[in-house]
PDB file of N, CA and C in Angstrom:
ATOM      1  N   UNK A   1     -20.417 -15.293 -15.841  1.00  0.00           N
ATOM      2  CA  UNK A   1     -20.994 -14.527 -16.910  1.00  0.00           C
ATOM      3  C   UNK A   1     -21.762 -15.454 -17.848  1.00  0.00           C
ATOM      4  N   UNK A   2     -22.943 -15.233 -18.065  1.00  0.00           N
ATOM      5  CA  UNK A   2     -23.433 -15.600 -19.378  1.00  0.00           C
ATOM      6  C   UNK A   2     -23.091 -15.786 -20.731  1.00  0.00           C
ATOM      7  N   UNK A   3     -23.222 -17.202 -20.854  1.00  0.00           N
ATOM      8  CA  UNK A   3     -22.989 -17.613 -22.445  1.00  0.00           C
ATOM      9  C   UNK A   3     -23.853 -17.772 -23.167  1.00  0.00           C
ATOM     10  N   UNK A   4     -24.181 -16.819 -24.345  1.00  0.00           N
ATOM     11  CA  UNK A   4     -25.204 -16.826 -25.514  1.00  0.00           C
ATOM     12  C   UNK A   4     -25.227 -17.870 -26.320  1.00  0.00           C
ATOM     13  N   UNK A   5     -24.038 -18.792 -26.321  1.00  0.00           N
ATOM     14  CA  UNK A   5     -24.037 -20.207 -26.533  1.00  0.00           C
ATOM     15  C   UNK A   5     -24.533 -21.264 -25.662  1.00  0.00           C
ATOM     16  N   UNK A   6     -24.943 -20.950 -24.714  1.00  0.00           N
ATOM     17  CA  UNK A   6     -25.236 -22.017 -23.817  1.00  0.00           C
ATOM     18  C   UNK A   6     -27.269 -21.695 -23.264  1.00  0.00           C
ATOM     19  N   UNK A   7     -27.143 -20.330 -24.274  1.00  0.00           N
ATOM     20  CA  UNK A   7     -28.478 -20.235 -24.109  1.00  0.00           C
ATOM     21  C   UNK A   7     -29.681 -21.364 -23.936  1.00  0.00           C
ATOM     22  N   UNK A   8     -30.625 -21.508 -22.746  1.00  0.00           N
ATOM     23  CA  UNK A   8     -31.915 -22.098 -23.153  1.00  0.00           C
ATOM     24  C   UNK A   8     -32.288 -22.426 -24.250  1.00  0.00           C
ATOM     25  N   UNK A   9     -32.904 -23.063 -24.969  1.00  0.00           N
ATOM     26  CA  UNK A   9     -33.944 -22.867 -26.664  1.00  0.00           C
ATOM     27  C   UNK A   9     -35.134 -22.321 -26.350  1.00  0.00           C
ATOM     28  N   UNK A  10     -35.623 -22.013 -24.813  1.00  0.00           N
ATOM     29  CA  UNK A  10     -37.287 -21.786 -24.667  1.00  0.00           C
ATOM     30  C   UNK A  10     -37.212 -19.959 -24.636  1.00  0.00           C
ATOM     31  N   UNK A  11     -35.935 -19.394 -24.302  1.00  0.00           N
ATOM     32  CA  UNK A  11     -35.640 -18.300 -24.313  1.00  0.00           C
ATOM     33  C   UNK A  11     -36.158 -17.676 -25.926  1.00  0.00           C
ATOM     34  N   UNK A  12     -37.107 -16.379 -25.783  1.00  0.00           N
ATOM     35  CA  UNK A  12     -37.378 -16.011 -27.347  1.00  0.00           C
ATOM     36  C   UNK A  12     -36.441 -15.463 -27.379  1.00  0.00           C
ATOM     37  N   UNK A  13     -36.302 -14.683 -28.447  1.00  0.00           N
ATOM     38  CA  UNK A  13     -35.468 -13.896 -29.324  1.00  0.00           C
ATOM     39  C   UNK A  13     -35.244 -12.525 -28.466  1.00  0.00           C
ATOM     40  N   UNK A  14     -33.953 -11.888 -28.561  1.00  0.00           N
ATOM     41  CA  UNK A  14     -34.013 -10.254 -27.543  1.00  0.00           C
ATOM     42  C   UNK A  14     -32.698 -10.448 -27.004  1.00  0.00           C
ATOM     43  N   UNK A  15     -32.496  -9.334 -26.409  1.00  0.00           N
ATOM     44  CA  UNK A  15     -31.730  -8.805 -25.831  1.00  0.00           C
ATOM     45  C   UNK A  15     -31.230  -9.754 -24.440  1.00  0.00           C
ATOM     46  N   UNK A  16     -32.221 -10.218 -23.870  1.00  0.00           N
ATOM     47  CA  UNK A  16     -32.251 -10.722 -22.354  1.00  0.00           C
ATOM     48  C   UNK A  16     -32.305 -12.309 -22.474  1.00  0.00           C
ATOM     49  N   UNK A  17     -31.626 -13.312 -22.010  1.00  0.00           N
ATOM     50  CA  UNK A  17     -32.128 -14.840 -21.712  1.00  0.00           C
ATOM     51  C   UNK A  17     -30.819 -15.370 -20.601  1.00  0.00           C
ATOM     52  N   UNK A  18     -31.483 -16.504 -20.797  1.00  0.00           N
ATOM     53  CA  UNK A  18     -30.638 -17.420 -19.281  1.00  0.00           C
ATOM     54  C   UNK A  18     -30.118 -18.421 -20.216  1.00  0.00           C
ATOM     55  N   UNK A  19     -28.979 -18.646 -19.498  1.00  0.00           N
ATOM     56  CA  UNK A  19     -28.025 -20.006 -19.885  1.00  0.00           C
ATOM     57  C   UNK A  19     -28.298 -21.010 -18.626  1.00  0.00           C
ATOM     58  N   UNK A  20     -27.202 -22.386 -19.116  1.00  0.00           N
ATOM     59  CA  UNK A  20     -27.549 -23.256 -18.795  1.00  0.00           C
ATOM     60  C   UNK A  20     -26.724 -23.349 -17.309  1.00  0.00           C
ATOM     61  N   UNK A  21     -25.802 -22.166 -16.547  1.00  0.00           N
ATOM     62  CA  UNK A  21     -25.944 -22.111 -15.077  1.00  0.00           C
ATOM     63  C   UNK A  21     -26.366 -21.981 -13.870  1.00  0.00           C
ATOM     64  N   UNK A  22     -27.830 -21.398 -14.850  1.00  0.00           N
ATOM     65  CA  UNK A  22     -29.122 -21.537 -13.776  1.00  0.00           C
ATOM     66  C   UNK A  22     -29.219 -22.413 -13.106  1.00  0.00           C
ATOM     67  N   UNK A  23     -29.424 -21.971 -11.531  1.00  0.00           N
ATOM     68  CA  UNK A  23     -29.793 -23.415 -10.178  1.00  0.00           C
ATOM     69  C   UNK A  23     -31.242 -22.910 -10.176  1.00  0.00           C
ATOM     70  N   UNK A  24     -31.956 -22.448 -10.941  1.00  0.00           N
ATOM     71  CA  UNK A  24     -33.601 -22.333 -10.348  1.00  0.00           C
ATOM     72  C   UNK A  24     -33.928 -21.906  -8.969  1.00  0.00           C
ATOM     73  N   UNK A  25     -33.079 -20.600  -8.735  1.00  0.00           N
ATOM     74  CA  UNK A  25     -33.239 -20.039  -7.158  1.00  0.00           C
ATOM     75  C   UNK A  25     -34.123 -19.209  -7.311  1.00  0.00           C
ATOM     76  N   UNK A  26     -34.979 -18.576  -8.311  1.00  0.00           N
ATOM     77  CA  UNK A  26     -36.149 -18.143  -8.749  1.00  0.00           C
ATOM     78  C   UNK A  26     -35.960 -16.729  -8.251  1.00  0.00           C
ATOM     79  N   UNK A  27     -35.202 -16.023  -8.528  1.00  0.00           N
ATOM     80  CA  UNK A  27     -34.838 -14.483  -7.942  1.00  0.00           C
ATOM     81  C   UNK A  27     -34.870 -13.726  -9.479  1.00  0.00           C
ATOM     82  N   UNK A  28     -34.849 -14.646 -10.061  1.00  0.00           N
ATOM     83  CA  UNK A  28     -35.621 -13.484 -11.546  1.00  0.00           C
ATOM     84  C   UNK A  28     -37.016 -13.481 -11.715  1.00  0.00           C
ATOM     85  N   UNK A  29     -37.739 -14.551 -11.337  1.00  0.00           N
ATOM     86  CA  UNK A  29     -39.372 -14.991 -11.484  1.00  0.00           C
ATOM     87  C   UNK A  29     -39.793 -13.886 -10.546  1.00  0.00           C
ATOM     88  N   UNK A  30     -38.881 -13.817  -8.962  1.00  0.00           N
ATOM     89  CA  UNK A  30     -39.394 -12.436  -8.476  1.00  0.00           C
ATOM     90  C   UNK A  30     -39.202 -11.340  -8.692  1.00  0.00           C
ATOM     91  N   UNK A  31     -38.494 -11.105  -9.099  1.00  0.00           N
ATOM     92  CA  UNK A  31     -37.762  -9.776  -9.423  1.00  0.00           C
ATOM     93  C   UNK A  31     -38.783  -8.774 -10.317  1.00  0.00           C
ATOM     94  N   UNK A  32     -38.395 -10.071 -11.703  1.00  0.00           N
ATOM     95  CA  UNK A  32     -39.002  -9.272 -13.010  1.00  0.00           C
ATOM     96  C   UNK A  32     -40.405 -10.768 -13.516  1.00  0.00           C
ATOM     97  N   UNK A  33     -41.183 -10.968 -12.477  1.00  0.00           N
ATOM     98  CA  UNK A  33     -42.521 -12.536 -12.652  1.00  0.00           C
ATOM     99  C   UNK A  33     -42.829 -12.280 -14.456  1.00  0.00           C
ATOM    100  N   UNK A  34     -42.915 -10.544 -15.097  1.00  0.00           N
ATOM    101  CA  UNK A  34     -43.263 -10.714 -16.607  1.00  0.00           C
ATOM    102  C   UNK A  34     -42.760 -11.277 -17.412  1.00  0.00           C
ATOM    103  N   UNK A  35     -41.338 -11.548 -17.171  1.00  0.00           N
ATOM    104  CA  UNK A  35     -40.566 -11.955 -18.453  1.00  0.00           C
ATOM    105  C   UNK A  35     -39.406 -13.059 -18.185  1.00  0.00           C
ATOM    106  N   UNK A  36     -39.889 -13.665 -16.518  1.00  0.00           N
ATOM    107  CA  UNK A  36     -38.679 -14.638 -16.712  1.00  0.00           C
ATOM    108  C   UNK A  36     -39.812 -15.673 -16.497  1.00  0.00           C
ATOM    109  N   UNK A  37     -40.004 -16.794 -16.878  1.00  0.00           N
ATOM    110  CA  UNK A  37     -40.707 -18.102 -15.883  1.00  0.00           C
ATOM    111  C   UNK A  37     -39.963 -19.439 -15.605  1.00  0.00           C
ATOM    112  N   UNK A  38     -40.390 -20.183 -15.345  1.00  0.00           N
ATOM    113  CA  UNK A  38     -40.077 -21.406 -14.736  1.00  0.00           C
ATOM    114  C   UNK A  38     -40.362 -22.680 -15.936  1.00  0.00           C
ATOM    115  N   UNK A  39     -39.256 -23.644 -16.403  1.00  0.00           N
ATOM    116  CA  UNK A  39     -39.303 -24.599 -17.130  1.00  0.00           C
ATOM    117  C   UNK A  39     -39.579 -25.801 -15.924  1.00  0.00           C
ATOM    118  N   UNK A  40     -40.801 -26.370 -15.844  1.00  0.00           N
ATOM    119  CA  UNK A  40     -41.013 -27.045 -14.984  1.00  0.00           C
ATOM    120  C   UNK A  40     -40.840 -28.421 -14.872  1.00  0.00           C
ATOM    121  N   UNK A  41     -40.003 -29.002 -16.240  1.00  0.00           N
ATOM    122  CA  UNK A  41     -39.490 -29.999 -16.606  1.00  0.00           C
ATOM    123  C   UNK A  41     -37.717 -30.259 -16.666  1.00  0.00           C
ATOM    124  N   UNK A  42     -37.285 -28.689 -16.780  1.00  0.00           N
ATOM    125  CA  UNK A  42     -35.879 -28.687 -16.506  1.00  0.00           C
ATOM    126  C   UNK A  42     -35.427 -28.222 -15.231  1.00  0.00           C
ATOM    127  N   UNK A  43     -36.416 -27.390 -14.608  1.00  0.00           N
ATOM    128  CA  UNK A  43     -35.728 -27.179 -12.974  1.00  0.00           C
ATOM    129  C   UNK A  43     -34.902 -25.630 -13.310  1.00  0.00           C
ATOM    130  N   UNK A  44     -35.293 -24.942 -14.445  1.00  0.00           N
ATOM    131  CA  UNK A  44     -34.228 -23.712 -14.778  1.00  0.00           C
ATOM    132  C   UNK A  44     -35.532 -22.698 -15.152  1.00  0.00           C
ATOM    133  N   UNK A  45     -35.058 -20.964 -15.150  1.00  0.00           N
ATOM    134  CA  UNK A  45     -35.333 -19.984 -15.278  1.00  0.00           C
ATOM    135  C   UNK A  45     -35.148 -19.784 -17.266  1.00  0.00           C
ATOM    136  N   UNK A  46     -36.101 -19.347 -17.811  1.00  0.00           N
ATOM    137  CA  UNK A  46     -35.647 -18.478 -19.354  1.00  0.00           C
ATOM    138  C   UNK A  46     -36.732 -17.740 -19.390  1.00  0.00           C
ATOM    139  N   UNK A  47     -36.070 -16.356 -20.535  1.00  0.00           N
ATOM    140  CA  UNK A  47     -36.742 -15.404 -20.456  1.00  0.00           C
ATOM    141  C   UNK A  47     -38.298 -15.760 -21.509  1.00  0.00           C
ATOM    142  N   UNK A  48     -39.411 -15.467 -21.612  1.00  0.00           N
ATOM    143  CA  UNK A  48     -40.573 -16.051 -21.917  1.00  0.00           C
ATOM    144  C   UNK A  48     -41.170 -14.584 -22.621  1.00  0.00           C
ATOM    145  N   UNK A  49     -40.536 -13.052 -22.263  1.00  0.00           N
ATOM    146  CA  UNK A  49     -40.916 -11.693 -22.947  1.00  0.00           C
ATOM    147  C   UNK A  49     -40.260 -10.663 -22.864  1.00  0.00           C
ATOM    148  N   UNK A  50     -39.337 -10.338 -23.332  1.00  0.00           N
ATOM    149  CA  UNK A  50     -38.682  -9.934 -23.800  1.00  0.00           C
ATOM    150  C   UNK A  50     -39.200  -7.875 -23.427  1.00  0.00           C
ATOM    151  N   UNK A  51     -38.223  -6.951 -22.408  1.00  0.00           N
ATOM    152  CA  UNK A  51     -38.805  -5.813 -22.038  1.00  0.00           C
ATOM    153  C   UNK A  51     -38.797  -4.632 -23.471  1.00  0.00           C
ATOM    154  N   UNK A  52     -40.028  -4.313 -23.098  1.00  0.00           N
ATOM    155  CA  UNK A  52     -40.168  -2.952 -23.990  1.00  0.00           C
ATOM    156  C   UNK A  52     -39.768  -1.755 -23.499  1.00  0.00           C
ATOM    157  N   UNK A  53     -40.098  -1.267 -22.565  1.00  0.00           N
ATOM    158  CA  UNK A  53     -39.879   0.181 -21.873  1.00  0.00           C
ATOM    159  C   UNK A  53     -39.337  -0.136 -21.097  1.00  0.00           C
ATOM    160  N   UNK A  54     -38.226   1.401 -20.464  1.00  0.00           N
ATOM    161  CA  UNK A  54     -37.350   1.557 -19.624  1.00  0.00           C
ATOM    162  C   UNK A  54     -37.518   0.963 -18.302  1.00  0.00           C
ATOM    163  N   UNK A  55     -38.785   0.879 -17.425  1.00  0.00           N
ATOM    164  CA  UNK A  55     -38.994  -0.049 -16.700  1.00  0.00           C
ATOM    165  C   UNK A  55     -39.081  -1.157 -16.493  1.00  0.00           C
ATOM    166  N   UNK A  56     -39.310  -1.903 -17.951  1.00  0.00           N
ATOM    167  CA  UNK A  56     -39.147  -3.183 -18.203  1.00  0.00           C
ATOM    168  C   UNK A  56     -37.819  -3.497 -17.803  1.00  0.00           C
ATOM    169  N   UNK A  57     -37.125  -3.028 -18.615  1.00  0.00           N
ATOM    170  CA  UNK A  57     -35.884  -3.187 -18.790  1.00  0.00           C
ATOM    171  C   UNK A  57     -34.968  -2.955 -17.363  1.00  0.00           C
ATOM    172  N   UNK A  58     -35.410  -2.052 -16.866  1.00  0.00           N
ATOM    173  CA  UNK A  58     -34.601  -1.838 -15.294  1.00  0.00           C
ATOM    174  C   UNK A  58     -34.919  -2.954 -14.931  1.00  0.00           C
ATOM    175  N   UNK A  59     -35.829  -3.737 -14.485  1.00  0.00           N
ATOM    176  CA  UNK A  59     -36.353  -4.734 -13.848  1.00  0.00           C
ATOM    177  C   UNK A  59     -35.724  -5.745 -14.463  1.00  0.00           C
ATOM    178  N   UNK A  60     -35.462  -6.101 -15.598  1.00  0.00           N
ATOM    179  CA  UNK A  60     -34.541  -7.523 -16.190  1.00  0.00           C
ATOM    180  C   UNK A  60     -33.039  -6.854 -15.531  1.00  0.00           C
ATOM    181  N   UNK A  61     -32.717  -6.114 -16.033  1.00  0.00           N
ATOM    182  CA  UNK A  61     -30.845  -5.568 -15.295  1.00  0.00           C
ATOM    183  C   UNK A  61     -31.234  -6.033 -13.883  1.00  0.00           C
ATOM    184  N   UNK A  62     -32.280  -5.112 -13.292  1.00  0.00           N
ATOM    185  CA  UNK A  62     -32.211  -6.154 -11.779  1.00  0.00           C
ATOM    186  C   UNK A  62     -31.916  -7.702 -11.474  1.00  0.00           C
ATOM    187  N   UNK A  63     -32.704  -8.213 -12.327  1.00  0.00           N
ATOM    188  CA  UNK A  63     -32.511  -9.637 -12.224  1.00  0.00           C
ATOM    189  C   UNK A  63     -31.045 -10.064 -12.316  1.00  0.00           C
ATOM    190  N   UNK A  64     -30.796  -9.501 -13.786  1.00  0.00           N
ATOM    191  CA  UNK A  64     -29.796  -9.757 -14.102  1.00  0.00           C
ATOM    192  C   UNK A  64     -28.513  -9.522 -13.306  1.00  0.00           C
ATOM    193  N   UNK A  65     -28.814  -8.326 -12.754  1.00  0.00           N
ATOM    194  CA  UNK A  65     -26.968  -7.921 -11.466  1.00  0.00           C
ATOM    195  C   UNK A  65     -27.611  -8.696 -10.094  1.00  0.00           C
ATOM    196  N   UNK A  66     -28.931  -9.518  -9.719  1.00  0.00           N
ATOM    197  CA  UNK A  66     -28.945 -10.068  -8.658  1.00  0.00           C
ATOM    198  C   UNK A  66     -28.644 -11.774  -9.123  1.00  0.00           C
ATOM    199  N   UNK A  67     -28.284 -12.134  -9.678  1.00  0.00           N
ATOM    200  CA  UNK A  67     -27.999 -13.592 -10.347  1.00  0.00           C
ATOM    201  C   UNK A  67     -26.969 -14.120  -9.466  1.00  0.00           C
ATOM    202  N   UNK A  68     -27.463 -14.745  -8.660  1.00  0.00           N
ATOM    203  CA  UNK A  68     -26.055 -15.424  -7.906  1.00  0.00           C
ATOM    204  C   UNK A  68     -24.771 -16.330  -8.752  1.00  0.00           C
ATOM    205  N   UNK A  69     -25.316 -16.913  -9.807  1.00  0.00           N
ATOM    206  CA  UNK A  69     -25.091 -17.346 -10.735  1.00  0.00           C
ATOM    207  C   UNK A  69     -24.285 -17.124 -12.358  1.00  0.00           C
ATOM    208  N   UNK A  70     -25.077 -15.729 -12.203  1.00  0.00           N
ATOM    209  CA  UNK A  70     -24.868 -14.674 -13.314  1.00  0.00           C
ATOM    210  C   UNK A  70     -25.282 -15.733 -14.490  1.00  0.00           C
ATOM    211  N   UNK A  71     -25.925 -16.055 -14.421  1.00  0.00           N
ATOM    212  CA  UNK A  71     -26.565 -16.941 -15.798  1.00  0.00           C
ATOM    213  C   UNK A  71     -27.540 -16.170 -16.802  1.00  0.00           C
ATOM    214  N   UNK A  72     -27.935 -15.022 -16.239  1.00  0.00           N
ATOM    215  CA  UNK A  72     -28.730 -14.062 -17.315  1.00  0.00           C
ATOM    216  C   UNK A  72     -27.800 -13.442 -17.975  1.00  0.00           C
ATOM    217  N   UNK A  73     -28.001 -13.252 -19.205  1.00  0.00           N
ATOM    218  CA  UNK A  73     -27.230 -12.614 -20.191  1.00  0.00           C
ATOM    219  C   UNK A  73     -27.902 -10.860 -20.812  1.00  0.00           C
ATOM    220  N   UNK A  74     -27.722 -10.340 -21.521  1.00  0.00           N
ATOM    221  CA  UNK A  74     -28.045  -8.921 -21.836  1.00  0.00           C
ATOM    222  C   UNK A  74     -27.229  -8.342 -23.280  1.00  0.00           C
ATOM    223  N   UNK A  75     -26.691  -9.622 -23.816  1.00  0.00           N
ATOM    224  CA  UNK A  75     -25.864  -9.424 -25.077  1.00  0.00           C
ATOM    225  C   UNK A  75     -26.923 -10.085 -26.616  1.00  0.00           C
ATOM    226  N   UNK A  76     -28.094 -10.533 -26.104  1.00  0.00           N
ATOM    227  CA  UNK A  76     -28.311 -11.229 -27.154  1.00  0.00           C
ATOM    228  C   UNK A  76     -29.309 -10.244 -28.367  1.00  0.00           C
ATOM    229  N   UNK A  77     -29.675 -10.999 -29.557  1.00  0.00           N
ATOM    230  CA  UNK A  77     -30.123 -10.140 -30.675  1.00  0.00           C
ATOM    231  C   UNK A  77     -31.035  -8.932 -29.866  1.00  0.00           C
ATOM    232  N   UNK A  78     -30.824  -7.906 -30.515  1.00  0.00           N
ATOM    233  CA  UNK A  78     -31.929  -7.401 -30.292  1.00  0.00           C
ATOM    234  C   UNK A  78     -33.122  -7.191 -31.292  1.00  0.00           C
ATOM    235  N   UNK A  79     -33.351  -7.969 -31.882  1.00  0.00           N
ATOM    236  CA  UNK A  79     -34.867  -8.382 -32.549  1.00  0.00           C
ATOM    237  C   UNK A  79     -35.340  -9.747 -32.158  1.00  0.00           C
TER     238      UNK A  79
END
């Protein structure tokens, strides 16, 4: 499970981000390519936009219940 303490810093502000158990298996970059990307200096996934509409949002939960890892989180501010 995701720790909102162990959050990224590149992660903005919202509802959705990645912690630091990310292995960079890049199954959120496919999933949901709008709002997760690639830190190409750390080798890890954070969220970069944060979903507006219900489709957005299905598409991060996707990511999020396909996480081998479970390193995406879904608890954080929502502003």
């Amino acid at each position: 499970m995701a720790d909102i303490n162990d959050k990224w810093p590149e992660n903005v502000a919202g509802k959705f981000y990645v912690d630091e158990q990310c292995i960079d298996c890049d199954l959120c970059r496919e999933t949901a390519p709008d709002f997760f990307a690639r830190s190409d200096d750390g080798g890890y996934s954070y969220v970069h936009k944060q979903p507006t509409s219900q489709e957005d949002i299905d598409m991060c939960m996707e990511a999020l219940e396909g996480c081998p890892v479970e390193a995406i989180g879904d608890d954080g501010a929502e502003k």
